[in-house]
Protein backbone atom coordinates (compact mmCIF):
# COMPACT_ATOMS: atom_id res chain seq x y z
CA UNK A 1 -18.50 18.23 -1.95
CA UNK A 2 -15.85 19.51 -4.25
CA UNK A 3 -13.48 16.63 -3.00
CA UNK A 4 -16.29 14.09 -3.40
CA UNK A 5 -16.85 14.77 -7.00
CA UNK A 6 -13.30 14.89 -8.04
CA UNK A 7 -12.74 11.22 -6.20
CA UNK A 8 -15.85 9.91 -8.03
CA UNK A 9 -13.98 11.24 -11.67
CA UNK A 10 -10.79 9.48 -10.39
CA UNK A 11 -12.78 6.07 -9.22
CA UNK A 12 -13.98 6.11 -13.15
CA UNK A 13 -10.41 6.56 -14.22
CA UNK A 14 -9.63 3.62 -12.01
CA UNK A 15 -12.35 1.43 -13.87
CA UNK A 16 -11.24 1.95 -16.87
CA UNK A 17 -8.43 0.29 -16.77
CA UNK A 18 -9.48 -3.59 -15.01
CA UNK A 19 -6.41 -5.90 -16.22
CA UNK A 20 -4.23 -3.69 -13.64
CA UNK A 21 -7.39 -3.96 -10.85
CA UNK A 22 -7.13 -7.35 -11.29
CA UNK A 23 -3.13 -7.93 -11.91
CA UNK A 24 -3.33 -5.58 -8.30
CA UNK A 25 -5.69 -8.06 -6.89
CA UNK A 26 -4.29 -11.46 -8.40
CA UNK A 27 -0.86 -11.43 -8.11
CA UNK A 28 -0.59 -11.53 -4.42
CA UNK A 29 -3.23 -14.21 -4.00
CA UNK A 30 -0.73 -16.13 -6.46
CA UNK A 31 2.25 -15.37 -4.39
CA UNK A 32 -0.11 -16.81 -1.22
CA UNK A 33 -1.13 -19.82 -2.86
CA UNK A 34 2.38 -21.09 -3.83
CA UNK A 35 4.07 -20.56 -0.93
CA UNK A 36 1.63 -22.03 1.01
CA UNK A 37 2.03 -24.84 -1.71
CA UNK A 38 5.85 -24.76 -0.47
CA UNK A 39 4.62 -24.76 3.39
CA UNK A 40 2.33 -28.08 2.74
CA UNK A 41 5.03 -30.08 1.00
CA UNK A 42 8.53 -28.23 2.81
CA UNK A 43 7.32 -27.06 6.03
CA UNK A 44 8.89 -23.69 6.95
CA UNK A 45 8.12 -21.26 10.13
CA UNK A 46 8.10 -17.85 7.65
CA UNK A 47 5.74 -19.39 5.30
CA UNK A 48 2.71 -20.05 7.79
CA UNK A 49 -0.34 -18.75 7.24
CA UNK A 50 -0.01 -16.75 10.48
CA UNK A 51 3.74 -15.18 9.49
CA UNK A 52 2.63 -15.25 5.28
CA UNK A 53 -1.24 -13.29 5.22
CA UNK A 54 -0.13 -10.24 6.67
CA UNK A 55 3.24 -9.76 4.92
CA UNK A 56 1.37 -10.55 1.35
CA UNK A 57 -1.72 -8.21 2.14
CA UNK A 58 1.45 -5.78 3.01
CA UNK A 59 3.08 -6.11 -0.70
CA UNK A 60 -0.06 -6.03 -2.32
CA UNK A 61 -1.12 -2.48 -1.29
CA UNK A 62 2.41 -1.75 -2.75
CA UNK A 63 0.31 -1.73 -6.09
CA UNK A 64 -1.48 1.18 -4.67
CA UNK A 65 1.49 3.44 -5.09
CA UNK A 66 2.05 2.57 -9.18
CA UNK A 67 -1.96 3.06 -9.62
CA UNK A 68 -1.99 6.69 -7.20
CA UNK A 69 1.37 7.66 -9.52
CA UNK A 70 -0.34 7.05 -13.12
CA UNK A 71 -3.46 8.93 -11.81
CA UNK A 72 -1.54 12.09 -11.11
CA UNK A 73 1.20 11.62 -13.37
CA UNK A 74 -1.50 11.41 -16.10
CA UNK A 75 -3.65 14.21 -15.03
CA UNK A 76 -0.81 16.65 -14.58
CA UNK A 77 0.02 16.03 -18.47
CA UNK A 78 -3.32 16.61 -19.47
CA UNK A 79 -5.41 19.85 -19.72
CA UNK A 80 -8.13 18.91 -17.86
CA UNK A 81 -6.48 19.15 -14.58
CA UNK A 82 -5.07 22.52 -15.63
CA UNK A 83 -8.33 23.88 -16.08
CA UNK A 84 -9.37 22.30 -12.69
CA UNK A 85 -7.01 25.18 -11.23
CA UNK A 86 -8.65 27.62 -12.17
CA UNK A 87 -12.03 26.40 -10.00
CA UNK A 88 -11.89 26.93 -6.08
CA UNK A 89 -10.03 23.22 -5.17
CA UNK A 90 -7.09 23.47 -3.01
CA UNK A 91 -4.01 21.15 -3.28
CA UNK A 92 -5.88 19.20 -0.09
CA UNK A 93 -8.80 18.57 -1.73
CA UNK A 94 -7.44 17.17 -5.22
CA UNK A 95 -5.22 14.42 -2.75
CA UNK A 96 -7.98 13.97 -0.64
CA UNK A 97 -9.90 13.02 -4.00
CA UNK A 98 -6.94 10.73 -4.92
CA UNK A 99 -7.16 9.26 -1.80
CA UNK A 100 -10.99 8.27 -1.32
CA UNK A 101 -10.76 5.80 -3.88
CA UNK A 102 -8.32 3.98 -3.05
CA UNK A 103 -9.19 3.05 0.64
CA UNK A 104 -11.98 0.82 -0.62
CA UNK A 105 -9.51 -0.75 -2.63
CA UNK A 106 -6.44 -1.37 -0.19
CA UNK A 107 -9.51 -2.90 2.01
CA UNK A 108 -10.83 -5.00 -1.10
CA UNK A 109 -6.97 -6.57 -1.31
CA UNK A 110 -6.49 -7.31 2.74
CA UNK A 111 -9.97 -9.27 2.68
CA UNK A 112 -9.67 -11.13 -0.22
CA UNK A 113 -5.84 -12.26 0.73
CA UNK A 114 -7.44 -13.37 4.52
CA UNK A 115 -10.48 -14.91 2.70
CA UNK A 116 -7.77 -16.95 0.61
CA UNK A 117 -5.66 -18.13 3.74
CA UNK A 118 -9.03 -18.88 5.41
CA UNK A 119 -9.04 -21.46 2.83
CA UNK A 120 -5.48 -22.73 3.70
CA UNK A 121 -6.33 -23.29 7.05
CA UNK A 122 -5.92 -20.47 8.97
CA UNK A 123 -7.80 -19.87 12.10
CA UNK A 124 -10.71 -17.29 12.09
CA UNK A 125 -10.68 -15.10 15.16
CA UNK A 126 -11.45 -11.58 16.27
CA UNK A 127 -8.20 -10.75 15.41
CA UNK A 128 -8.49 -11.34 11.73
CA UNK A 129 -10.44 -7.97 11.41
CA UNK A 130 -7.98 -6.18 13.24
CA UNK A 131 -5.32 -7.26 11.21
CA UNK A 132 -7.70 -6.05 7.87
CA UNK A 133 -8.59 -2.85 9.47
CA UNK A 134 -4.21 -2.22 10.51
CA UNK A 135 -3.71 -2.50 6.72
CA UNK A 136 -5.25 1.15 6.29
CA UNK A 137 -2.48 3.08 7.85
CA UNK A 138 0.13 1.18 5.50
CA UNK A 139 -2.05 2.16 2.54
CA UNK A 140 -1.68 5.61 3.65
CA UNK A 141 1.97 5.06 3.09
CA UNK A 142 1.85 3.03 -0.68
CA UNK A 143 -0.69 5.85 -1.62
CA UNK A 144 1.55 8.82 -0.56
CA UNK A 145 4.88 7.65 -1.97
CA UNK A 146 2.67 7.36 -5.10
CA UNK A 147 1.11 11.03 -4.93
CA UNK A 148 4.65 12.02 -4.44
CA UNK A 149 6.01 10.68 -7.28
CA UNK A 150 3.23 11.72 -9.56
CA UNK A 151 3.10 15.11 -8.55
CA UNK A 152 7.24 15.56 -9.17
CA UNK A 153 7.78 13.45 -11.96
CA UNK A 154 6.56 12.25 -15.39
CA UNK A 155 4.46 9.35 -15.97
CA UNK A 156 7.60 7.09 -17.27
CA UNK A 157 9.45 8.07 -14.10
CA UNK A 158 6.62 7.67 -11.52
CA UNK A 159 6.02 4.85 -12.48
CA UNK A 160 9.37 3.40 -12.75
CA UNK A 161 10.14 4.25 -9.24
CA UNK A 162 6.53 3.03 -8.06
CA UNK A 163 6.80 -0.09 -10.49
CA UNK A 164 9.52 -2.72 -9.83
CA UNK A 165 11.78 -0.82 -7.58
CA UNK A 166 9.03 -0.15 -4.85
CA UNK A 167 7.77 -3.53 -5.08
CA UNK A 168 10.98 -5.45 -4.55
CA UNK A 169 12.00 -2.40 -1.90
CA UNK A 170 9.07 -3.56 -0.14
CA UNK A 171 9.87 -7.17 -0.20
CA UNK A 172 12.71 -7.45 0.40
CA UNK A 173 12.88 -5.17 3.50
CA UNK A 174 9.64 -6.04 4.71
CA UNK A 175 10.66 -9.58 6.52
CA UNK A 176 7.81 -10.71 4.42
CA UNK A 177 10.01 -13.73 2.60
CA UNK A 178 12.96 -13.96 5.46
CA UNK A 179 13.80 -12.76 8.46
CA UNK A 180 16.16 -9.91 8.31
CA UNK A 181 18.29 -10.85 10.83
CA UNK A 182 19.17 -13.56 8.77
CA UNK A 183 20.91 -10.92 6.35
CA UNK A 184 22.81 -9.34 9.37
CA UNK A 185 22.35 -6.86 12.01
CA UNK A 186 23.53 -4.15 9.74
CA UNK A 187 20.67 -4.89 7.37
CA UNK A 188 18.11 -5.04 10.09
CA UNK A 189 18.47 -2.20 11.68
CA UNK A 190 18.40 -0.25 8.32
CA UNK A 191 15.13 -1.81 7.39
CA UNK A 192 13.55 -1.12 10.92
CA UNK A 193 14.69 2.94 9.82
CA UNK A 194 11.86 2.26 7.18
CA UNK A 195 8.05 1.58 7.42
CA UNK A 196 7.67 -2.23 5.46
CA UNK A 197 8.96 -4.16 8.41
CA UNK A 198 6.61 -2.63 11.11
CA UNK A 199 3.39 -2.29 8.46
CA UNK A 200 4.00 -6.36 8.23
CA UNK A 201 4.62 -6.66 12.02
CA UNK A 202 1.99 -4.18 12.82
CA UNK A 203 -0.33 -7.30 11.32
CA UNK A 204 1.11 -10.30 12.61
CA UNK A 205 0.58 -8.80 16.01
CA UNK A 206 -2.79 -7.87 15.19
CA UNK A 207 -3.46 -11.50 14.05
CA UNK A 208 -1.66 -12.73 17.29
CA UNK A 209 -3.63 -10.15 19.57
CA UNK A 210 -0.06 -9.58 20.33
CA UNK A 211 -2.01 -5.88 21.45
CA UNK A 212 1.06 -4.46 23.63
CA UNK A 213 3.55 -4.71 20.47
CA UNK A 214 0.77 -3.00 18.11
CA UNK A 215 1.63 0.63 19.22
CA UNK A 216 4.97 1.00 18.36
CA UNK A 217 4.57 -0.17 15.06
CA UNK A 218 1.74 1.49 14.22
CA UNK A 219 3.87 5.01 15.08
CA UNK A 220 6.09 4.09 12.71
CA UNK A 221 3.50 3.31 9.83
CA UNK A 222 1.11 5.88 10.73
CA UNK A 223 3.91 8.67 11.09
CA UNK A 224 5.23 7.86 7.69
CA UNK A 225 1.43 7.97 6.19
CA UNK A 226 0.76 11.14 7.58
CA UNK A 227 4.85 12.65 6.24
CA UNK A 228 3.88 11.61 2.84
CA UNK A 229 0.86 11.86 2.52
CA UNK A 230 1.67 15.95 3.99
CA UNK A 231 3.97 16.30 1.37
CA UNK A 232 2.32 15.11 -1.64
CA UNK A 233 0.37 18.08 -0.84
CA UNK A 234 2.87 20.73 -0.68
CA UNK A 235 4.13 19.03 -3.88
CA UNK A 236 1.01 19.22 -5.61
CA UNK A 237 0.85 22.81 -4.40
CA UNK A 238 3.76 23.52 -6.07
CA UNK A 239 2.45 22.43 -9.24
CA UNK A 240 -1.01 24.73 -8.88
CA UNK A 241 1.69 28.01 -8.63
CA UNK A 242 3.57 26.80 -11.40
């Protein structure tokens, strides 16, 4: 109950600020929408709606991390979250209220970036909801770099890190734009080392019902969901015993 009420005063901190909900929202249908614009008049293998959806519902949930950063970056500034210590929450339960209310957003972005490429012809199957429903564990990951941040560093700093340098970290070693072994061996093998390639591969197999190459990715995204999201808490605890 105590984690319920603390998500429902973060979801009304979340509402309050609707240009960056809908920046959050818009700017990857944008990015979908011209470079299927590209695909219709230069036809190119990486830009197809099957390779494209699930690398741009990928980089939108990287807007998770800059909105879970401000949130806790903000709080921690503030009294209000000092006096919250004093009550009988636990470092767990303050994430786990970060967390809630952003779940119903990460799924908010995935369907409305499928609904879009629906509209640029690409096929509806069974698969399409698995593909939505694999985009959870990689907001696990956006979301805990973001608690990180925010519960280690200032505001300016949090969200400088979860800003421009996380987004273009996670599009440019995702395989979203190109494929990476188009940079070199070297470069591919350090981007596999991180979780954006396999949270976009995880959902083009999905989409495929390419099943038998699902689990390994999935290790990798859910593994770094669960390191992060594990030490946003200890960090967090810190910051209670300071």
């Amino acid at each position: 109950m105590r984690t319920f009420v603390f998500a429902g005063r973060v979801t009304k901190e979340i509402l309050r600020d609707p240009l960056s909900l809908v920046f959050g929202v818009g700017f990857p249908v944008v990015l979908l929408l011209l470079l299927s614009a590209i695909q219709s008049n230069i036809p190119v293998e990486m830009f197809r709606p099957e390779e494209l959806t699930p690398g741009i519902a990928v980089f939108g949930l990287s807007f998770l991390s800059l909105f879970s950063a401000q949130l806790v970056s903000k709080d921690r500034s503030g009294a209000m979250l000092q006096r919250l210590f004093t009550t009988p929450m636990r470092a767990h339960h303050f994430i786990l209220g970060y967390v809630l209310p952003l779940i119903p957003m990460a799924l908010c972005q995935g369907l409305i970036c499928y609904a879009v490429s629906l509209c640029l012809e690409l096929s509806f199957t069974v698969n399409l909801i698995w593909a939505i429903l694999c985009l959870l564990p990689v907001a696990g990951i956006y979301i805990g770099i973001g608690l990180l941040c925010g519960s280690l560093m200032t505001e300016k700093q949090a969200t400088s890190i979860c800003g421009a340098l996380l987004t273009n970290l996670s599009a440019w070693l995702s395989g979203t734009w190109f494929s990476l072994e188009l940079v070199g061996e070297g470069f591919r093998a350090f981007a596999e080392l991180l979780p954006f390639s396999h949270a976009v591969d995880l959902g083009r197999a999905a989409l495929s019902g390419d099943f038998s190459g699902i689990p390994v990715h999935l290790l990798w995204v859910a593994g770094y969901a669960a390191v992060l999201l594990t030490a946003s808490v200890f960090a967090f605890r810190s910051n209670m015993k300071q």
